[in-house]
N, C-alpha and C. Protein backbone atom coordinates (compact mmCIF):
# COMPACT_ATOMS: atom_id res chain seq x y z
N UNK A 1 139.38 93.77 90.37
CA UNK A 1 138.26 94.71 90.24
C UNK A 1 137.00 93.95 89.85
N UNK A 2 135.76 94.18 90.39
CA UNK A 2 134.52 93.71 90.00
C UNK A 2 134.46 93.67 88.66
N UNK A 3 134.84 94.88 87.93
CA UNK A 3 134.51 94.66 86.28
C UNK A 3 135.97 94.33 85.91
N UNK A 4 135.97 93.90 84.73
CA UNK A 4 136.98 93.39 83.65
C UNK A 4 137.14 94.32 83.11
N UNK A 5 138.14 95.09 83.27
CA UNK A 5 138.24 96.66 82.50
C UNK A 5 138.72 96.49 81.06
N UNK A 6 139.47 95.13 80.89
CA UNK A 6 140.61 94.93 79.86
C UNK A 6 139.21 94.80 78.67
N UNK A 7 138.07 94.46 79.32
CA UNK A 7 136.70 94.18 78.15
C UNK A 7 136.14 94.90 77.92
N UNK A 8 136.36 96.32 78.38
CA UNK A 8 135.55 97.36 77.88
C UNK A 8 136.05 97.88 76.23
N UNK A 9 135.42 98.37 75.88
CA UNK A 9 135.49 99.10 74.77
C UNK A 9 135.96 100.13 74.56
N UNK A 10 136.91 100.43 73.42
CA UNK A 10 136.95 101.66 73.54
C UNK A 10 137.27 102.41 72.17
N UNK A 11 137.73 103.67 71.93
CA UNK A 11 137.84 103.94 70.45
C UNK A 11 139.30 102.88 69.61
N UNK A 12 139.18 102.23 68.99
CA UNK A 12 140.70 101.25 68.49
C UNK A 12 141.03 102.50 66.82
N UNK A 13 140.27 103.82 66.76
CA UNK A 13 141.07 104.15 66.12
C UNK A 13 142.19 105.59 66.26
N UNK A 14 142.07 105.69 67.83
CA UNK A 14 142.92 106.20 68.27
C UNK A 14 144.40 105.70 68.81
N UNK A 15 145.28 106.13 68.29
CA UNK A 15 146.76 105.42 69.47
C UNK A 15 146.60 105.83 70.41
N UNK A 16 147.17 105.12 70.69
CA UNK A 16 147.46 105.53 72.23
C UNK A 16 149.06 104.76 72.73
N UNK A 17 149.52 105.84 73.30
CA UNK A 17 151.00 105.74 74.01
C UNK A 17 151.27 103.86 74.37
N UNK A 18 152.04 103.63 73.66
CA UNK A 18 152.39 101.79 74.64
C UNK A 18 153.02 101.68 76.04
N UNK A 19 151.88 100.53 76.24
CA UNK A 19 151.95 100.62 77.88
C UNK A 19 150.52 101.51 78.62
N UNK A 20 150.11 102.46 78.30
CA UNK A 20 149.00 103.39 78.80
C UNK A 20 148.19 102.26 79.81
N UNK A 21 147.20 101.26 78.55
CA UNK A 21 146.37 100.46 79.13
C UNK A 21 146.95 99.83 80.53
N UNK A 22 148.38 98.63 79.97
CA UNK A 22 148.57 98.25 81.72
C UNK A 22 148.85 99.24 82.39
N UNK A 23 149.17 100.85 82.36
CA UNK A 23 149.68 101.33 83.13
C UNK A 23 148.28 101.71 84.11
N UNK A 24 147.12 101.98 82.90
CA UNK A 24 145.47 102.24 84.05
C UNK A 24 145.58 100.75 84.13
N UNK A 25 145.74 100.00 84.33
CA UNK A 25 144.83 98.90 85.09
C UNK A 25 145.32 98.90 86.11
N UNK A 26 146.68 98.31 86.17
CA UNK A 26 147.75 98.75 87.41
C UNK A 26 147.43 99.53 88.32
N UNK A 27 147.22 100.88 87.72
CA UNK A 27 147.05 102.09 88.93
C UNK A 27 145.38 101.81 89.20
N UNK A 28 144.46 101.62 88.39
CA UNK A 28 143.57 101.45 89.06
C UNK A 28 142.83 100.24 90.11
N UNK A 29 143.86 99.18 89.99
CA UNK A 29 143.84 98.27 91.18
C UNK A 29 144.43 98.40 92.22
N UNK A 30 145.26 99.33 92.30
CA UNK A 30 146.25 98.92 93.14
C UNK A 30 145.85 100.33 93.77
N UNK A 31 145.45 101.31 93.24
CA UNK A 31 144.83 101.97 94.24
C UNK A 31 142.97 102.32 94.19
N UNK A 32 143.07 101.25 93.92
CA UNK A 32 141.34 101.14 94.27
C UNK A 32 140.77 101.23 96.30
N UNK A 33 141.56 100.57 97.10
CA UNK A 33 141.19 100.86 98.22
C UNK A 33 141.19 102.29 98.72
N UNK A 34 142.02 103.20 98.06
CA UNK A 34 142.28 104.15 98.49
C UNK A 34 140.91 105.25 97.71
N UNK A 35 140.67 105.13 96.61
CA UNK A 35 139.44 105.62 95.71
C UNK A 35 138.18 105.34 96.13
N UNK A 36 138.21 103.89 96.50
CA UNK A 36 136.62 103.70 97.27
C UNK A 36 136.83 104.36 98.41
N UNK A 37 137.44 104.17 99.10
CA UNK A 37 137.58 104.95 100.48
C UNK A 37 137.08 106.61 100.21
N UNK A 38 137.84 107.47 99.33
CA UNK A 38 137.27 108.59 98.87
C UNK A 38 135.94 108.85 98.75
N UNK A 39 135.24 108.21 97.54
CA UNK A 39 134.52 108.11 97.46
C UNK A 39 133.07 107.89 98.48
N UNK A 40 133.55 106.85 99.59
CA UNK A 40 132.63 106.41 100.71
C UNK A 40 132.69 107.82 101.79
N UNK A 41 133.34 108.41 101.68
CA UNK A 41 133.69 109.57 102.17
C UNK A 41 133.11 110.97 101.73
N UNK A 42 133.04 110.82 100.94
CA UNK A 42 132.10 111.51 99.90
C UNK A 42 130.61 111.54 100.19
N UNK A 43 130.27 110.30 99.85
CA UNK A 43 128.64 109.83 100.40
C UNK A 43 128.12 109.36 101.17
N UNK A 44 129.10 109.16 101.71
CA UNK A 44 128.73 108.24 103.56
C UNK A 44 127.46 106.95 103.00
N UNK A 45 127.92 106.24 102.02
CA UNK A 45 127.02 105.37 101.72
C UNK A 45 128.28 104.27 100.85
N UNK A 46 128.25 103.28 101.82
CA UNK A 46 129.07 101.59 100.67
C UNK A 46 128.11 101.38 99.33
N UNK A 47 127.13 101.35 99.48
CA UNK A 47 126.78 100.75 98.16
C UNK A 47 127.06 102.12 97.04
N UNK A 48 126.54 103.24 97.78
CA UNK A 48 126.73 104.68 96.73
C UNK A 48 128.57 104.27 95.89
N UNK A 49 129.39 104.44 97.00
CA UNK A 49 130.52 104.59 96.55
C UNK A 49 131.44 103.53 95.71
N UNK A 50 130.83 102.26 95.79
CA UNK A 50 130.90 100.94 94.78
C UNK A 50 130.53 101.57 93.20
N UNK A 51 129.26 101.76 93.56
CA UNK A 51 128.62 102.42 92.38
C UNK A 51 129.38 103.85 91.73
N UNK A 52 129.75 104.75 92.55
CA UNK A 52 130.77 105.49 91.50
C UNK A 52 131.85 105.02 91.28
N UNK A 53 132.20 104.60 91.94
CA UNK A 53 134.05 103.76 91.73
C UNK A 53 134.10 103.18 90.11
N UNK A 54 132.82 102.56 90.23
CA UNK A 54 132.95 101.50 88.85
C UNK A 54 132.75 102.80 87.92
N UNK A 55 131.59 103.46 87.91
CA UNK A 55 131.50 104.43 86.56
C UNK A 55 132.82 105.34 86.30
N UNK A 56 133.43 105.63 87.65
CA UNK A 56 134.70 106.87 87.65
C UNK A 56 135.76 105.91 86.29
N UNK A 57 135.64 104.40 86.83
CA UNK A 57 136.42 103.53 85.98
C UNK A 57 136.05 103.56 84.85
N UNK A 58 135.17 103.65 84.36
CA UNK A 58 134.23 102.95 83.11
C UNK A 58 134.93 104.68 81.88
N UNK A 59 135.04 105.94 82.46
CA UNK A 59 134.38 106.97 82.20
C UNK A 59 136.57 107.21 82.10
N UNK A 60 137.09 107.24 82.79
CA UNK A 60 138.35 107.28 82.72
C UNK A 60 138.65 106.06 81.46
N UNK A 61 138.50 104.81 81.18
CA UNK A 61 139.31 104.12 80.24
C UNK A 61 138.62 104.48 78.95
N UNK A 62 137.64 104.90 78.89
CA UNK A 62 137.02 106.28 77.62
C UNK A 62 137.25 106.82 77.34
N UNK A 63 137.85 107.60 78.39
CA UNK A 63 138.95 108.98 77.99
C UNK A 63 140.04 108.76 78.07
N UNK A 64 140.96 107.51 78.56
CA UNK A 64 142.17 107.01 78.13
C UNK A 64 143.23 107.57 77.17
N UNK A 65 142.69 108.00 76.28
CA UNK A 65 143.26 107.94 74.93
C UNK A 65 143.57 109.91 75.19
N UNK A 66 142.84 110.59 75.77
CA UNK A 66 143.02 111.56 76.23
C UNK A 66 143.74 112.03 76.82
N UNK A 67 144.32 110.62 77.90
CA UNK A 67 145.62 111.59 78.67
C UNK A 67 146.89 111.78 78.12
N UNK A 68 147.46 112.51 78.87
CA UNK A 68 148.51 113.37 78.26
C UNK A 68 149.50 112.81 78.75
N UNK A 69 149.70 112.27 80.29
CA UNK A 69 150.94 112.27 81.17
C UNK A 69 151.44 113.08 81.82
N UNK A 70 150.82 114.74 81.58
CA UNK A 70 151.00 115.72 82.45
C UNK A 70 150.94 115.84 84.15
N UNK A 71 149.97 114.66 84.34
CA UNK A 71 149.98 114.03 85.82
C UNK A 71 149.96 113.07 86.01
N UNK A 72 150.61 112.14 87.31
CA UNK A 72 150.32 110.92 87.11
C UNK A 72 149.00 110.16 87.19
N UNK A 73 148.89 109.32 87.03
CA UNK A 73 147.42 108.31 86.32
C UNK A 73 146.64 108.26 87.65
N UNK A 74 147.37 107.95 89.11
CA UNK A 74 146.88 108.07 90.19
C UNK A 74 145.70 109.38 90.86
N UNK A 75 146.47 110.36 90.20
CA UNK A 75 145.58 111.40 90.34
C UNK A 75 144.62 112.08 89.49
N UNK A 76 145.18 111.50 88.17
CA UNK A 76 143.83 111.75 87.48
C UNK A 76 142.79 110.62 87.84
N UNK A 77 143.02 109.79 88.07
CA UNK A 77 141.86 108.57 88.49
C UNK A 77 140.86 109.24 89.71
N UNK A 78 142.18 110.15 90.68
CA UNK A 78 141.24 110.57 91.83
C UNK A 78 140.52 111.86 91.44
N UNK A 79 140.79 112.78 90.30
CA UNK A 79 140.00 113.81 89.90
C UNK A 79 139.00 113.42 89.09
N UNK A 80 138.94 111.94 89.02
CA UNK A 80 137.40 111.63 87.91
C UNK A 80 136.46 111.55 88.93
N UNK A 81 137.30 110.05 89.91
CA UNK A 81 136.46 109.66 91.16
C UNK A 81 135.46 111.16 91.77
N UNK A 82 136.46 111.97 92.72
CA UNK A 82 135.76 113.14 92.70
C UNK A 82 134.74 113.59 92.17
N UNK A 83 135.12 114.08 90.56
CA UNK A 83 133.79 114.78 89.43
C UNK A 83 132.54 113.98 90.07
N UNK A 84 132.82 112.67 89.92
CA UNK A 84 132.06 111.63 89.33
C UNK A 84 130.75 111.49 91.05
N UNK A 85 131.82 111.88 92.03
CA UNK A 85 130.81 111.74 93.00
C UNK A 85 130.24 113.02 93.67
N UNK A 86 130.89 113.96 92.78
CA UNK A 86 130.45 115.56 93.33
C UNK A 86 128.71 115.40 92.24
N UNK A 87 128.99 114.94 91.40
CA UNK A 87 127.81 114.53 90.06
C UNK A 87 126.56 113.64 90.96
N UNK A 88 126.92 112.40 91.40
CA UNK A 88 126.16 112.03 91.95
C UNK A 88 125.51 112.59 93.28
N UNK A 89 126.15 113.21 94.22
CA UNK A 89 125.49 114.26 95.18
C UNK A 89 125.19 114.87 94.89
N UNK A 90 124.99 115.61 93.42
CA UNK A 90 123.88 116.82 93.09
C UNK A 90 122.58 116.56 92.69
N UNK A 91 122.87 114.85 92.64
CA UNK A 91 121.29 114.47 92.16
C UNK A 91 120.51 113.76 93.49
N UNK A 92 121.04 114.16 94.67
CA UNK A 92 120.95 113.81 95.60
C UNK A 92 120.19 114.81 96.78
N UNK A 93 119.25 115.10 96.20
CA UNK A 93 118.52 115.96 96.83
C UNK A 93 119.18 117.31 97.40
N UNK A 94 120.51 118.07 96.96
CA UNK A 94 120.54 118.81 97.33
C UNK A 94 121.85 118.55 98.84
N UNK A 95 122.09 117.41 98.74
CA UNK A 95 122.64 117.02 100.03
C UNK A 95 124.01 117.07 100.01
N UNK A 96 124.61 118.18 101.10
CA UNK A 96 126.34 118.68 100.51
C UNK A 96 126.90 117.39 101.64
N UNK A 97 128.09 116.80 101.41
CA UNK A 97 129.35 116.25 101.87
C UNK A 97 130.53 117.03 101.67
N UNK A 98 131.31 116.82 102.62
CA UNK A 98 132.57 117.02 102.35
C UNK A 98 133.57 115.91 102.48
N UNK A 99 134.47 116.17 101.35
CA UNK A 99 135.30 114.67 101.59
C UNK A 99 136.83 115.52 102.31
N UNK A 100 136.89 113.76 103.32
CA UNK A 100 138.10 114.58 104.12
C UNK A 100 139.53 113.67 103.53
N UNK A 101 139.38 113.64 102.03
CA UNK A 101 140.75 113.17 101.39
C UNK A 101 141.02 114.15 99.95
N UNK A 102 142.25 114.14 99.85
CA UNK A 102 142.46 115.09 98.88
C UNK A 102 143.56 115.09 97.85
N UNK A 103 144.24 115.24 96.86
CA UNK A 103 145.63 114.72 96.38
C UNK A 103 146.42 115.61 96.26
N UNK A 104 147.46 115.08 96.73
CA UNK A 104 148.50 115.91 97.59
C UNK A 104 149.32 116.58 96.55
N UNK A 105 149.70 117.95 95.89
CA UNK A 105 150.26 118.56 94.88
C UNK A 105 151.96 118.22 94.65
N UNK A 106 152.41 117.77 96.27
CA UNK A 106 153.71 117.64 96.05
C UNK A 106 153.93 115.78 95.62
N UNK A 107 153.41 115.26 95.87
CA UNK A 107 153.48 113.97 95.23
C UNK A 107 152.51 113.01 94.48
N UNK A 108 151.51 113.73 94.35
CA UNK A 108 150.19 113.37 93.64
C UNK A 108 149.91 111.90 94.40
N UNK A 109 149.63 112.22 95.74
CA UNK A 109 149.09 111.22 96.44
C UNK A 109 147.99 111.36 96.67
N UNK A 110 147.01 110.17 96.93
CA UNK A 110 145.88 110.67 97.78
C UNK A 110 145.98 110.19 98.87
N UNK A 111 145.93 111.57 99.73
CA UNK A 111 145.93 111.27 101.53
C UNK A 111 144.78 111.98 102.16
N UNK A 112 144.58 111.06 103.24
CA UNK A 112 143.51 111.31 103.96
C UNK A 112 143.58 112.34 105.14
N UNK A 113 142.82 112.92 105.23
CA UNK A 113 142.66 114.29 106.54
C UNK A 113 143.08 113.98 107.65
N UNK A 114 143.65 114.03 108.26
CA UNK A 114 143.29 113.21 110.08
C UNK A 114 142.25 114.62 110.47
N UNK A 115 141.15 114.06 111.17
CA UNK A 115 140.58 115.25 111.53
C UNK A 115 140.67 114.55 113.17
N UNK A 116 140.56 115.91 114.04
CA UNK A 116 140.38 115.33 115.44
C UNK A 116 139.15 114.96 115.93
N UNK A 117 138.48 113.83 116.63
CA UNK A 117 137.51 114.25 117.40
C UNK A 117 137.38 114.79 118.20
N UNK A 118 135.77 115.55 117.74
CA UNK A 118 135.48 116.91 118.86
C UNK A 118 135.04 115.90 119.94
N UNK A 119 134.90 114.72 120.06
CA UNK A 119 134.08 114.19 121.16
C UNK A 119 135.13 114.40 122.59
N UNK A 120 134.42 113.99 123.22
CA UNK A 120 135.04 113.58 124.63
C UNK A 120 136.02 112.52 124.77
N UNK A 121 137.06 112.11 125.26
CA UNK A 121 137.97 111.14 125.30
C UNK A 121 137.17 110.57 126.69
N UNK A 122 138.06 109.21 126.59
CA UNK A 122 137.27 108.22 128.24
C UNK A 122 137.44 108.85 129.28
N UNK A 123 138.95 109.43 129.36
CA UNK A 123 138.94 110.33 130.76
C UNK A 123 138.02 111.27 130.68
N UNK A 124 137.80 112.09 129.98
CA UNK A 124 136.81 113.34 129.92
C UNK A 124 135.56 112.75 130.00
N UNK A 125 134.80 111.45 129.83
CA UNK A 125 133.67 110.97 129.91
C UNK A 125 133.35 110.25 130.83
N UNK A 126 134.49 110.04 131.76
CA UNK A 126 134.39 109.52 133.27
C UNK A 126 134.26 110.93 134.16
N UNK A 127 135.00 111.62 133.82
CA UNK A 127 134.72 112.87 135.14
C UNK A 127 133.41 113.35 134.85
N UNK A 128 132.94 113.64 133.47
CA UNK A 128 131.79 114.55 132.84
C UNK A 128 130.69 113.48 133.89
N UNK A 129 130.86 112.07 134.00
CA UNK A 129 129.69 111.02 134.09
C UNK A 129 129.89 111.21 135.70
N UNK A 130 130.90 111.05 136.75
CA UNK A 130 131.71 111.27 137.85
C UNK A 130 130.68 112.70 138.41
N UNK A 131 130.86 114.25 137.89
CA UNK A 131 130.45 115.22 137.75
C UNK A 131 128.90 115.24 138.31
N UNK A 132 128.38 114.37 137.44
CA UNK A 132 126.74 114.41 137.24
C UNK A 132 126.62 113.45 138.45
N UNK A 133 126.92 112.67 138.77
CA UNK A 133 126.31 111.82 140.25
C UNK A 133 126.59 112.77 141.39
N UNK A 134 127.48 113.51 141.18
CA UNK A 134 127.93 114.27 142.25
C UNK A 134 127.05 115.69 142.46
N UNK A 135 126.80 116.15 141.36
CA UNK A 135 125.50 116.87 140.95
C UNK A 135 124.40 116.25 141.68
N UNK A 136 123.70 115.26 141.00
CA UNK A 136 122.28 114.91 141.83
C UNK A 136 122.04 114.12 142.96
N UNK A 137 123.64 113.88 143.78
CA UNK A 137 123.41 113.46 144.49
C UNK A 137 123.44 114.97 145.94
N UNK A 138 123.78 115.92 145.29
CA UNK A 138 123.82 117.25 146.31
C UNK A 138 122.14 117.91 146.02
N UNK A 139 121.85 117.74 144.74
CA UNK A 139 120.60 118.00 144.26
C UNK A 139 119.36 116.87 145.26
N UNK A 140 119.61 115.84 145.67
CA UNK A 140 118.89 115.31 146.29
C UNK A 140 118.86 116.10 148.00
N UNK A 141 119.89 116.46 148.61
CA UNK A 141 120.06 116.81 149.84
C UNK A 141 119.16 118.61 149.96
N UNK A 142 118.77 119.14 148.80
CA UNK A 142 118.26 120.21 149.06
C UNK A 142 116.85 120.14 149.39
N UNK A 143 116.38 121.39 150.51
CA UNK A 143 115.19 121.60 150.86
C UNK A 143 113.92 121.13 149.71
N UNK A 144 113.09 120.65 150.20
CA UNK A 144 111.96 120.45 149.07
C UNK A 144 111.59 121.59 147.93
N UNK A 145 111.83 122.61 148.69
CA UNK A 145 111.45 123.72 147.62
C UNK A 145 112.37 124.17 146.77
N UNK A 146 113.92 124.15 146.82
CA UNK A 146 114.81 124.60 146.11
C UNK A 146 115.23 123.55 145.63
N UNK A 147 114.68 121.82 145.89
CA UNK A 147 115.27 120.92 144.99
C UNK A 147 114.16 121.08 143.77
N UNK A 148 112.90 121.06 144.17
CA UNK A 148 112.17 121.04 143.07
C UNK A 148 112.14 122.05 141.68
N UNK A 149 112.34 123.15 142.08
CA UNK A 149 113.12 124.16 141.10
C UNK A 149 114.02 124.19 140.52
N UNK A 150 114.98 123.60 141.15
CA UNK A 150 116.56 122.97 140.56
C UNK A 150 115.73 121.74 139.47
N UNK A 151 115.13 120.93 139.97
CA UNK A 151 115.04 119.55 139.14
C UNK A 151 114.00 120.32 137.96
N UNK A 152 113.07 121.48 137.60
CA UNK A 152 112.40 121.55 137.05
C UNK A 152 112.60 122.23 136.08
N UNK A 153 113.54 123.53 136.84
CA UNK A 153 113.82 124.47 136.04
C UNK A 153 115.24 124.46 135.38
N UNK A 154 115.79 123.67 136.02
CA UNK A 154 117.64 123.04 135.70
C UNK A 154 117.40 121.74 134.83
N UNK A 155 117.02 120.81 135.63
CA UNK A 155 117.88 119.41 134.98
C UNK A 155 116.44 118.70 134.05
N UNK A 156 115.46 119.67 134.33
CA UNK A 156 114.49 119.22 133.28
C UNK A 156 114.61 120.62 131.99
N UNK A 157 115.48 121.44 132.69
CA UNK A 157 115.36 122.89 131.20
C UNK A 157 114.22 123.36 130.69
N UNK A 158 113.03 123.25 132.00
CA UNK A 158 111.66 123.71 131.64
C UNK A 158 111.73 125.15 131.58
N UNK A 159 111.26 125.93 130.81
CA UNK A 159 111.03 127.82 131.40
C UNK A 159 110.38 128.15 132.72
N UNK A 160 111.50 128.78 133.35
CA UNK A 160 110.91 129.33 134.51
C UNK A 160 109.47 130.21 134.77
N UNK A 161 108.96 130.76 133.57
CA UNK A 161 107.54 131.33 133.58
C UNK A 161 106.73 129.89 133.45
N UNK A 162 106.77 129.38 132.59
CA UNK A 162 105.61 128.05 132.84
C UNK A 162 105.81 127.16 133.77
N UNK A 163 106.73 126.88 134.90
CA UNK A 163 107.20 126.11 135.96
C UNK A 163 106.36 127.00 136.78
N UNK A 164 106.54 128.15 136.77
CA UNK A 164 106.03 129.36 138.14
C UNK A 164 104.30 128.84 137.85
N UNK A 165 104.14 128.99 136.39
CA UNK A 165 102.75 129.10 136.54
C UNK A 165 101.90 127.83 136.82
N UNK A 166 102.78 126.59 136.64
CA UNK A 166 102.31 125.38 137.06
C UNK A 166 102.27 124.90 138.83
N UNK A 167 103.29 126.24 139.55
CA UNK A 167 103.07 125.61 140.85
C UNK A 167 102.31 126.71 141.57
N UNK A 168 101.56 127.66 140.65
CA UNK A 168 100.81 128.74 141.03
C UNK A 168 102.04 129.84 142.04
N UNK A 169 102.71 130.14 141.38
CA UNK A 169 103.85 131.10 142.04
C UNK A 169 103.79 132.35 140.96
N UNK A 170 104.67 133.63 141.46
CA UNK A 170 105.09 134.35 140.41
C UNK A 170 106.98 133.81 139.82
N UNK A 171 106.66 134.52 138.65
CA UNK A 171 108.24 134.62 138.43
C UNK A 171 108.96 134.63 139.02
N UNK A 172 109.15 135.62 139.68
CA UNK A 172 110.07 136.39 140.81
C UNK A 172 110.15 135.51 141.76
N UNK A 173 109.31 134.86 142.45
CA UNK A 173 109.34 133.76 143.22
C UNK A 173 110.16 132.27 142.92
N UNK A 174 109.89 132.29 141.59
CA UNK A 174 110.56 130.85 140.86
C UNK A 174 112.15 131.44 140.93
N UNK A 175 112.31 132.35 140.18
CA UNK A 175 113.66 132.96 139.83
C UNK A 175 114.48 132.96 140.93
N UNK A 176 114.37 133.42 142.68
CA UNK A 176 114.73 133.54 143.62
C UNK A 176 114.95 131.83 143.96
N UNK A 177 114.10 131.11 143.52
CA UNK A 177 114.62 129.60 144.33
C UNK A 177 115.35 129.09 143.97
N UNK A 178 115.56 129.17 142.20
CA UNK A 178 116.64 128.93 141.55
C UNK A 178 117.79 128.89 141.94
N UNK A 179 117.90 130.98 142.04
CA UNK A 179 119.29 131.02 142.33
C UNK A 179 119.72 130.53 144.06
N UNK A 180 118.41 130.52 144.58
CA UNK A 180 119.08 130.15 146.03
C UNK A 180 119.54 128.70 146.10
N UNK A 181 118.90 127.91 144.86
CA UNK A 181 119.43 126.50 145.06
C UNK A 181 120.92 126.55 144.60
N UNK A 182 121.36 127.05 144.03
CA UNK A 182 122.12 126.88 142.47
C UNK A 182 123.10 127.51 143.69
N UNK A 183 123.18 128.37 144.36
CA UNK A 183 124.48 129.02 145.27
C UNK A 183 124.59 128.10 146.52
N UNK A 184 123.52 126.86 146.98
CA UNK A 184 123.59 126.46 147.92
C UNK A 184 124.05 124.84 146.92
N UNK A 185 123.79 124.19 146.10
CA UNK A 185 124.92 123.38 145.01
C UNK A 185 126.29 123.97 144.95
N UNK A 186 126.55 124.82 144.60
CA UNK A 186 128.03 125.57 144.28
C UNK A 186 128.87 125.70 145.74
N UNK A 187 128.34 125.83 146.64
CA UNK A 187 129.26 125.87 148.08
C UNK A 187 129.47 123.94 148.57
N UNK A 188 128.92 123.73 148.17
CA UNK A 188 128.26 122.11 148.84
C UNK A 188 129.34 121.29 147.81
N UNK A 189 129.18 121.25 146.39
CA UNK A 189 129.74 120.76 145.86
C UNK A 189 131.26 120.87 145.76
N UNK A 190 131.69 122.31 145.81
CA UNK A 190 132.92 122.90 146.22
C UNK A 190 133.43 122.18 147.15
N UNK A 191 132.91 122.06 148.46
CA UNK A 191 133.45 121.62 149.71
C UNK A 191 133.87 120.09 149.03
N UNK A 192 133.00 119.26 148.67
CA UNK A 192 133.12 117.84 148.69
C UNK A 192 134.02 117.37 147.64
N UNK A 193 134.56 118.44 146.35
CA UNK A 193 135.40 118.52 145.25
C UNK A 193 137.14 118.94 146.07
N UNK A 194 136.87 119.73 147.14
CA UNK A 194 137.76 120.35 147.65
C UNK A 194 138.21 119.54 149.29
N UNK A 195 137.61 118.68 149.50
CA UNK A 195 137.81 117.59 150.57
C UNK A 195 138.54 116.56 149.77
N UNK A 196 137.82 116.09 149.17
CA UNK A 196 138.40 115.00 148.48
C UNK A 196 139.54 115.08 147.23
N UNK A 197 139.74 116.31 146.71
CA UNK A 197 141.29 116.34 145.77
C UNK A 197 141.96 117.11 147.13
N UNK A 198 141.92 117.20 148.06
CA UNK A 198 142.77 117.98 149.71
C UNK A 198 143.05 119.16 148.80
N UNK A 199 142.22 120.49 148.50
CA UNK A 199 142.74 121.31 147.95
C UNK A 199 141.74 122.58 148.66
N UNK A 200 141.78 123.95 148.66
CA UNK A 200 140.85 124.62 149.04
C UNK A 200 139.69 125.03 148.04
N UNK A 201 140.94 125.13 146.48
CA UNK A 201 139.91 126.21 145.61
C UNK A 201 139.99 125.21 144.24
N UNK A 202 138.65 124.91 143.66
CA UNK A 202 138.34 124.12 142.07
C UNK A 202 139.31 124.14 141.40
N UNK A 203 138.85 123.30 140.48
CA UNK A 203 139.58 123.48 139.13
C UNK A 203 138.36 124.38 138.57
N UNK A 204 138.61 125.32 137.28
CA UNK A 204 137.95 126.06 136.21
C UNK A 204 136.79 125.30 136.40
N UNK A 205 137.08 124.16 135.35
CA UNK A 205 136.13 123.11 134.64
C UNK A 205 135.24 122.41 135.60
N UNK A 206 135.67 122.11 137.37
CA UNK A 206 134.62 122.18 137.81
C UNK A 206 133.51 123.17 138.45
N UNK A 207 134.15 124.49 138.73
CA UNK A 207 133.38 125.33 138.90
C UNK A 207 132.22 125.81 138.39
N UNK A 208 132.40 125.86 136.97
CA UNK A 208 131.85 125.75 135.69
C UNK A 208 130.67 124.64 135.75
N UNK A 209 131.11 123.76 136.31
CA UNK A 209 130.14 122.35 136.19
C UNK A 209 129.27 122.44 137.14
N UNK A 210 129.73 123.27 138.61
CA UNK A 210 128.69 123.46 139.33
C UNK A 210 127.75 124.55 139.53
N UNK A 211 128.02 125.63 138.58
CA UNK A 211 127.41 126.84 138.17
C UNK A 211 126.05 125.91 137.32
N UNK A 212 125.80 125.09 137.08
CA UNK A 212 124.73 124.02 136.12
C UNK A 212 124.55 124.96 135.33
């Protein structure tokens, strides 16, 4: 451990149980990777979570003399850690975290969340990427007037009232090219999705993709 815990101070006119001391040093080295980890989790900041680790330490062999044995030392170490960094995020402008580790009631472990990612996996980020060339490359083959609406009012996500009013059109006029592009993409793309997997009718997920 960075600090020398065995040098801290503490009350010498309290007993305390024999054995206590090596029993916190022990537990607090040996699961120190697992506490900073908490902690960094906590604040999404290395230097933040260095910095509580040591005080959670400093603030636990103080109160040493306090514990009971009612739980083991592991988890009270992780209910200081905790306090200690729920304390420091309140002076933190207000800024909530959630930590995705927690100690486990049936064995007073601390284990970590598996959370899933919401992201995209590689396969899903090859078709999604696959998808989009196939998109603007059908988007290139349309009439001048229904590509430019597609590119302005689609793949730039401009509002169709200020697009209309920039090419001196009405609404109604913009709105109609749209959808005439957008149904003449959806047959086009179909065909070339449906040539090439030899199938007649989409999958969901690309139909969906060509609805833009």
């Amino acid at each position: 451990m960075p600090i020398a815990l065995s040098t801290m101070e503490v009350d010498t006119d309290v007993e305390m149980k024999e054995g206590r001391i090596e029993e916190f040093l022990e537990t607090a080295e040996r699961r120190r990777p697992q506490l900073l980890r908490m902690a960094r989790r906590m604040t999404q900041c290395n230097e933040d979570a260095e910095d509580i680790l040591q005080e959670a330490y400093l603030k636990a062999f103080k109160a040493l003399a306090k514990f009971r044995g009612e739980s083991q030392m592991s988890s009270w170490l992780g209910a200081i850690v905790q306090n200690t960094a729920r304390e420091h995020l309140r002076g933190r402008c207000n800024r909530v975290f959630v930590s995705v580790e927690y100690l486990c009631k049936k064995d007073n472990e601390i284990v970590e969340i598996d959370l899933p990612d919401p992201g995209r996996n590689p396969e899903e980020n090859l078709q999604a990427k696959e998808m989009e060339g196939i998109l603007r490359e059908e988007v290139g083959k349309l009439g001048h007037v229904c590509r430019r609406a597609i590119e302005m009012c689609v793949l730039d996500e401009r509002p169709q009232l200020a697009v209309a009013s920039s090419l001196n059109l009405s609404v109604a006029t913009m709105k109609s090219r749209v959808f005439r592009g957008k149904r003449i993409l959806g047959r086009s793309i179909s065909r070339r999705l449906a040539a090439r997997c030899g199938v007649l009718a989409m999958p969901a997920d690309h139909r969906v993709a060509c609805e833009i």
